[in-house]
N, C-alpha and C. Protein backbone atom coordinates (compact mmCIF):
# COMPACT_ATOMS: atom_id res chain seq x y z
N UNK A 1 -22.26 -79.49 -17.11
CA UNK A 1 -21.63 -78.23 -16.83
C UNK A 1 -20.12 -78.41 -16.66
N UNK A 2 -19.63 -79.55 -16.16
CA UNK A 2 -18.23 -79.88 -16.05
C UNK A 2 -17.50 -80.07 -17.43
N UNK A 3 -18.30 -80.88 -18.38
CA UNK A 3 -17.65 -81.14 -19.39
C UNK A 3 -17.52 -79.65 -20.11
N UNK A 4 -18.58 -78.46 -19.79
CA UNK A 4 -18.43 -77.22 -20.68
C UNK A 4 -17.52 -76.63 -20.10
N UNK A 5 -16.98 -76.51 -18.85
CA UNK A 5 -15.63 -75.79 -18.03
C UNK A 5 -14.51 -76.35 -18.36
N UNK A 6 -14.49 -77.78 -18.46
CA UNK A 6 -13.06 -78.53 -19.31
C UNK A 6 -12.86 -78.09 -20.87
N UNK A 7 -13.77 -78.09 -21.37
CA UNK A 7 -13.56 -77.61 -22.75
C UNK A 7 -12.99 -76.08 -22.86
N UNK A 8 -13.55 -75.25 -22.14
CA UNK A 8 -13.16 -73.84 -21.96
C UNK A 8 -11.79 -73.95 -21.56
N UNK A 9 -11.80 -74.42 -20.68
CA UNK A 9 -10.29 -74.29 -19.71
C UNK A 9 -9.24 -74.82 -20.99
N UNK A 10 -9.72 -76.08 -21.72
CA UNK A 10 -8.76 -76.20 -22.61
C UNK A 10 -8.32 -75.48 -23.62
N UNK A 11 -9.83 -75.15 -24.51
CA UNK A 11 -9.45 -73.87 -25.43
C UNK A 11 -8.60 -72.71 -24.77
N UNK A 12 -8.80 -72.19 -23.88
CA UNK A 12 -7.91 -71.13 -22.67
C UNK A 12 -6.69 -71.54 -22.84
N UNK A 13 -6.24 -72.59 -22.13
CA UNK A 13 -4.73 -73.12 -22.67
C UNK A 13 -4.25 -73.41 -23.46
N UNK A 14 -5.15 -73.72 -24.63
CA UNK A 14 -4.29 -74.05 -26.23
C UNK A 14 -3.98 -72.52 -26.69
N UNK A 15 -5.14 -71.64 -26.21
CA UNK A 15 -4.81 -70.13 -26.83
C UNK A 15 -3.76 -69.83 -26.50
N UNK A 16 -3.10 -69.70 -24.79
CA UNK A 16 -1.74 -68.91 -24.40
C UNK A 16 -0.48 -70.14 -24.62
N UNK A 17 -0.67 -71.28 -24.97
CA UNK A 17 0.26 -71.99 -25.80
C UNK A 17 0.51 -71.41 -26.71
N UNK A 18 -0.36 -71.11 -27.66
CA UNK A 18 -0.09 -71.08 -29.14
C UNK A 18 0.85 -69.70 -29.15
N UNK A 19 0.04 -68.92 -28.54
CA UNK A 19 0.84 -66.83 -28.55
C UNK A 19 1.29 -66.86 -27.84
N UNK A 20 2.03 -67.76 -26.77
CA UNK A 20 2.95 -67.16 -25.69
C UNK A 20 4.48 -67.24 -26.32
N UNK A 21 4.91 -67.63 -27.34
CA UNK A 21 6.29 -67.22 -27.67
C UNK A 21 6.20 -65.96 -28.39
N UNK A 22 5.14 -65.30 -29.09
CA UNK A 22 4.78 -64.18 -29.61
C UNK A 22 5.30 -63.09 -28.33
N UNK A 23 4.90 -63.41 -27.26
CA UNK A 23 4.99 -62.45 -25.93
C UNK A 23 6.02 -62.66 -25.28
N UNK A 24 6.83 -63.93 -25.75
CA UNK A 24 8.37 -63.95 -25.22
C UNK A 24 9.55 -63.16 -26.07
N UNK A 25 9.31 -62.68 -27.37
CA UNK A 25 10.31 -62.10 -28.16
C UNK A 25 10.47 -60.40 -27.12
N UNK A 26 11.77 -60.59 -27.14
CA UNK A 26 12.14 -59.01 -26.66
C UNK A 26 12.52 -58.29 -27.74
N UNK A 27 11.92 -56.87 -27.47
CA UNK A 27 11.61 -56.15 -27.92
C UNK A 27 12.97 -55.01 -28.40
N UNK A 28 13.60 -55.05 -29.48
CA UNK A 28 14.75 -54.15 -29.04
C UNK A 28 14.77 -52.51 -29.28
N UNK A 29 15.01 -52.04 -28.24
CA UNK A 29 14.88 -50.72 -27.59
C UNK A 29 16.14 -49.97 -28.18
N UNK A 30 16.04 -48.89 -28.63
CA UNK A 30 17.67 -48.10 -28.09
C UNK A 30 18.02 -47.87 -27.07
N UNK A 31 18.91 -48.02 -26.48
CA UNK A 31 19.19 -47.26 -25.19
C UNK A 31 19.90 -45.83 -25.85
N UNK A 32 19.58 -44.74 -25.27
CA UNK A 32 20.07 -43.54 -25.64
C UNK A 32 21.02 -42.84 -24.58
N UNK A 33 22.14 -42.06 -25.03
CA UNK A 33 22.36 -41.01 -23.87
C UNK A 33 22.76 -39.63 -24.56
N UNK A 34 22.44 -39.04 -23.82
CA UNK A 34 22.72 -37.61 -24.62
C UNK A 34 23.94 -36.71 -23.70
N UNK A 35 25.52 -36.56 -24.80
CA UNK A 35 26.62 -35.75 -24.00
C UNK A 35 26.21 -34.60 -24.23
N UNK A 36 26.86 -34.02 -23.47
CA UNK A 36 27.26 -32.84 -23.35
C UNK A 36 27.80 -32.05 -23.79
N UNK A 37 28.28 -31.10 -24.32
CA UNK A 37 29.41 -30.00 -25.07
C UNK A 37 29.69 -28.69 -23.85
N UNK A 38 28.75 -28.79 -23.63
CA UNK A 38 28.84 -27.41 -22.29
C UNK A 38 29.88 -27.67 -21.61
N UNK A 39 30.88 -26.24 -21.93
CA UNK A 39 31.92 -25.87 -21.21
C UNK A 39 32.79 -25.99 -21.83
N UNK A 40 33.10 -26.90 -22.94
CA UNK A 40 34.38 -27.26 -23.39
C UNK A 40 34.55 -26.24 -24.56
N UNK A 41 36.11 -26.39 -24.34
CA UNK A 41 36.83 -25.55 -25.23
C UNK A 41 37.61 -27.06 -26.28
N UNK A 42 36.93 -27.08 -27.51
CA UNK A 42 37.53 -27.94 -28.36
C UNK A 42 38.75 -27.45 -29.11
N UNK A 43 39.47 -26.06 -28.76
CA UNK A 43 40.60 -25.63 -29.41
C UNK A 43 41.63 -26.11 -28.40
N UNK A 44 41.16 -26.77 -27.53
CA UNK A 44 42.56 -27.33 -26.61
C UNK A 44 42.49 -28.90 -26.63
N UNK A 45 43.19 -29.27 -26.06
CA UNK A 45 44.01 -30.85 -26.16
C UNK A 45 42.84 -31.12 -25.14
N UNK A 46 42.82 -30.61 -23.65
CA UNK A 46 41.96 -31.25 -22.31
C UNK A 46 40.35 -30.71 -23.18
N UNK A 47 39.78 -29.93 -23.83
CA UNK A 47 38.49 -29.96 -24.13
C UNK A 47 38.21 -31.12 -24.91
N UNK A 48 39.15 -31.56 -25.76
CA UNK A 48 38.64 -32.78 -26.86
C UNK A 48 39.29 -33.89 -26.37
N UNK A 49 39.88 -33.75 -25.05
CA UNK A 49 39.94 -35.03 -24.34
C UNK A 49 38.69 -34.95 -23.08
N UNK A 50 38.04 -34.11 -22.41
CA UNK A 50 36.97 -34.54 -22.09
C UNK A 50 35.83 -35.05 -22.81
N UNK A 51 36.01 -34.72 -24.04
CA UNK A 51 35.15 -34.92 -25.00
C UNK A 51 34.89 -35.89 -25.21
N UNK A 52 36.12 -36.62 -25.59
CA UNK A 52 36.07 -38.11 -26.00
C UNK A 52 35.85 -39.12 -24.37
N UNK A 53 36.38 -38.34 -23.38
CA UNK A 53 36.08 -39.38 -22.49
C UNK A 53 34.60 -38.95 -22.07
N UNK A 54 33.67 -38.11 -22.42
CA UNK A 54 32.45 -38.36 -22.08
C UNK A 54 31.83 -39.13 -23.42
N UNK A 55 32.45 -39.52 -24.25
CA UNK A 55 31.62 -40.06 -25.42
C UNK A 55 32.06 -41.80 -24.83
N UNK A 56 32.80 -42.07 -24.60
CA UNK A 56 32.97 -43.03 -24.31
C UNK A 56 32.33 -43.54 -22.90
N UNK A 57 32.21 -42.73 -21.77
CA UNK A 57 31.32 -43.32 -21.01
C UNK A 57 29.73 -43.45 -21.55
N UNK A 58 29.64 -42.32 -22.49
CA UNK A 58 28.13 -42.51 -23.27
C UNK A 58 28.10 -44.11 -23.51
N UNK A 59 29.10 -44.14 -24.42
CA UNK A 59 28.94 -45.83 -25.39
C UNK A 59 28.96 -46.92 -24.13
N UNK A 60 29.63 -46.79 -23.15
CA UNK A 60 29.55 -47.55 -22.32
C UNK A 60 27.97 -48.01 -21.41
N UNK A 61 27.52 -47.15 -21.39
CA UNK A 61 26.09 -47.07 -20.61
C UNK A 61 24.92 -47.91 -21.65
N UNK A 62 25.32 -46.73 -22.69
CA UNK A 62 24.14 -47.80 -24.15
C UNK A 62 24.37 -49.20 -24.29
N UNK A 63 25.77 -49.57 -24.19
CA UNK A 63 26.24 -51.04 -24.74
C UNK A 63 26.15 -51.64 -23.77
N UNK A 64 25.62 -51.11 -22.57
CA UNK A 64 25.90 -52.51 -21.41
C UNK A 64 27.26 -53.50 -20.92
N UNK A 65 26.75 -53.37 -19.68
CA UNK A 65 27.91 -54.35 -19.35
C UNK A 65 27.63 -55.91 -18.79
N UNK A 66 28.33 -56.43 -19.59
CA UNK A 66 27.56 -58.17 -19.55
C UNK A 66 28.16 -58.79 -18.38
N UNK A 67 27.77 -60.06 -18.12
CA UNK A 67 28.45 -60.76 -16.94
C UNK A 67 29.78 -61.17 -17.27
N UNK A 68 31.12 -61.26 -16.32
CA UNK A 68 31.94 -62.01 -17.09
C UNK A 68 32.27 -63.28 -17.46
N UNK A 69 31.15 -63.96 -17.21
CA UNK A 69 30.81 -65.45 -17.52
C UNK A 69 30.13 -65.65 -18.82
N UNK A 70 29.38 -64.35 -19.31
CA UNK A 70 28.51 -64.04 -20.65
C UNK A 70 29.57 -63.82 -21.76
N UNK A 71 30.58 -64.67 -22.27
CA UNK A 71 31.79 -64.30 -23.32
C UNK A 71 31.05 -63.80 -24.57
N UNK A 72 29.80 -64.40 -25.19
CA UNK A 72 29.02 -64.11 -26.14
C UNK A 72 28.90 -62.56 -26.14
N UNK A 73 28.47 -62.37 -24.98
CA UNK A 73 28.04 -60.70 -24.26
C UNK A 73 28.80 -59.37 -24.58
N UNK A 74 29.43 -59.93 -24.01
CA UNK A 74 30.87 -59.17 -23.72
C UNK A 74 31.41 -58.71 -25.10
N UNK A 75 31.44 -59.72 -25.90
CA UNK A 75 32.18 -59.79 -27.35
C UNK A 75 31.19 -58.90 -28.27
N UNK A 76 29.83 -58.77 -28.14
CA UNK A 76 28.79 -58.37 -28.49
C UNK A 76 29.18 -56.44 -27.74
N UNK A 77 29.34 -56.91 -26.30
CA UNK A 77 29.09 -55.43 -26.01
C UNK A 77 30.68 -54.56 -26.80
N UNK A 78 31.42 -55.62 -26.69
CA UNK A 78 32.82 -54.50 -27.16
C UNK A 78 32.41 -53.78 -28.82
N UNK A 79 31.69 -55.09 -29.35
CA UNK A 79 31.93 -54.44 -30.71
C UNK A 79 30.73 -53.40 -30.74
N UNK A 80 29.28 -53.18 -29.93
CA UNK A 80 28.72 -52.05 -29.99
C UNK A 80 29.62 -50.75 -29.83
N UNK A 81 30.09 -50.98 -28.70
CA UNK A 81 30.80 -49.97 -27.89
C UNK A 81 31.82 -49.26 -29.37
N UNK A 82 32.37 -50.08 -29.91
CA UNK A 82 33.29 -49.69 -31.06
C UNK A 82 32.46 -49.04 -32.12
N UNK A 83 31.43 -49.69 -32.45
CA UNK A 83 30.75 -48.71 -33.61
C UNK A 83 29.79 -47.27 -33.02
N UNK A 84 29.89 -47.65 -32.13
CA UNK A 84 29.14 -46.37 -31.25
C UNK A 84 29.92 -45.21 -31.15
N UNK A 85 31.10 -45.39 -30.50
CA UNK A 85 32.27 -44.85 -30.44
C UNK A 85 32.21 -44.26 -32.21
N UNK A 86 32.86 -45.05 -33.12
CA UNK A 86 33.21 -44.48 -33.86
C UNK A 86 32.53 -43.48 -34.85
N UNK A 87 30.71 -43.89 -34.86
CA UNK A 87 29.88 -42.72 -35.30
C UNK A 87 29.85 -41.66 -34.16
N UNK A 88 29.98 -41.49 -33.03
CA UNK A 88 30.00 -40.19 -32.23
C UNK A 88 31.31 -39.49 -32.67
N UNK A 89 32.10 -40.36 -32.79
CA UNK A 89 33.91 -39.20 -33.15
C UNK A 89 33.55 -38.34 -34.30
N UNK A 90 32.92 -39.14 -35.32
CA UNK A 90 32.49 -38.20 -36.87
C UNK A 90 31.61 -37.64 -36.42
N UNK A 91 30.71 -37.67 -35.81
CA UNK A 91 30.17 -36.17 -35.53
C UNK A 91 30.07 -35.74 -34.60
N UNK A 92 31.13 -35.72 -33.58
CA UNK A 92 31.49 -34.87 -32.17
C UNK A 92 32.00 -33.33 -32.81
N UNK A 93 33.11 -33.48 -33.83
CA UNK A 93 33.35 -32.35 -33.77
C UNK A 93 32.68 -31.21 -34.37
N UNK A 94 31.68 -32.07 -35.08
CA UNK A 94 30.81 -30.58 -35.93
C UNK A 94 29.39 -30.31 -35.03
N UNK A 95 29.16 -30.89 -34.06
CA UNK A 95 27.92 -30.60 -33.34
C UNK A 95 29.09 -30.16 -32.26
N UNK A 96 29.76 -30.38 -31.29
CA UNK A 96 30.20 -29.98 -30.86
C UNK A 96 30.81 -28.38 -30.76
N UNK A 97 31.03 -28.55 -32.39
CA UNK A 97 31.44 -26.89 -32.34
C UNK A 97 30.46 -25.57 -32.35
N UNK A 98 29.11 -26.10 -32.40
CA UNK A 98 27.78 -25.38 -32.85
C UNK A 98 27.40 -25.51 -31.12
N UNK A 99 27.88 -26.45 -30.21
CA UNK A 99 27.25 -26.19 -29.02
C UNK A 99 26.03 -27.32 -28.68
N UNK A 100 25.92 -28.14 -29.49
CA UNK A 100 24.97 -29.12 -29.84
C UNK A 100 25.08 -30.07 -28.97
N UNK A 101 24.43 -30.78 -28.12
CA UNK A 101 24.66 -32.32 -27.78
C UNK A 101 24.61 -32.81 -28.46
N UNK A 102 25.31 -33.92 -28.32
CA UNK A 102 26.02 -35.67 -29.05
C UNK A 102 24.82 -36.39 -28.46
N UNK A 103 24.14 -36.84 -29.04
CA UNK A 103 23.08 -38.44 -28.96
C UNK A 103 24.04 -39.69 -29.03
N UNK A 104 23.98 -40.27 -28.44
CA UNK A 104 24.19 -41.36 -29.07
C UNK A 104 23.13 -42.83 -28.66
N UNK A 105 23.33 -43.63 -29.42
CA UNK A 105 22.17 -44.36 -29.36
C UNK A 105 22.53 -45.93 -29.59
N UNK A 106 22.15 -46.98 -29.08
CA UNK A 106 22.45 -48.62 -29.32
C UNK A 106 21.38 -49.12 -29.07
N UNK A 107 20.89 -50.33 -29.74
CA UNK A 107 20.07 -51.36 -29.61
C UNK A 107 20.67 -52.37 -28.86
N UNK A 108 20.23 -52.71 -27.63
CA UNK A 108 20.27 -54.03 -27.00
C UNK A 108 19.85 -54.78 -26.80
C-alpha cells in the first residue's frame, strides 16, 4: 500500500511540474478608463484643456506607474502612456463633440 501512495504522490508531482509554468504566464488584461465629455465646452481654450488633462490622467491610470528602481518599467510605461495619449487626441475631438465618452484602453 506504501509503494501505491509513493507512486501516486509522484505521478501528482510530475503532473503540477510539468503545467505549472502554463499557470505562471500572466494573462494580459486591458486596463480601461472611460473620460468624460460632460460639461465641457470644446469651443474654448479651458474646455479642450480639461480635456486633454483628463485624457492624460486616463493614460496615466491604464499605463501604470512602475517602481523607480523598475527603469525597464518606467520606459515601458512612458511609451504606453504616449501611444495612448496619442490615439485618444484623434478621437477626442469627434466623440467629444457628439457628447460621447473617450475609452481608452492599455494592455499591461
Amino acid at each position: 500500500m506504501f509503494k501505491t501512495f509513493k507512486f501516486a504522490l509522484f505521478t501528482a508531482s510530475a503532473f503540477v511540474i510539468n503545467y505549472s509554468p502554463a499557470f505562471a504566464e500572466p494573462i494580459a488584461t486591458p486596463n480601461v478608463s472611460v473620460v468624460s465629455t460632460a460639461g465641457l465646452d470644446l469651443s474654448s481654450a479651458t474646455g479642450r484643456a480639461e480635456l486633454d488633462h483628463r485624457l492624460v490622467t486616463a493614460a496615466n491610470e491604464v499605463c501604470g506607474t512602475p517602481s523607480d528602481a523598475d527603469l525597464v518599467g518606467k520606459n515601458q510605461a512612458r511609451d504606453c502612456r504616449a501611444d495612448v495619449l496619442a490615439k485618444a487626441r484623434a478621437e477626442s475631438q469627434q466623440l467629444a463633440s457628439r457628447g460621447a465618452p473617450i475609452q481608452i484602453a492599455a494592455a499591461r
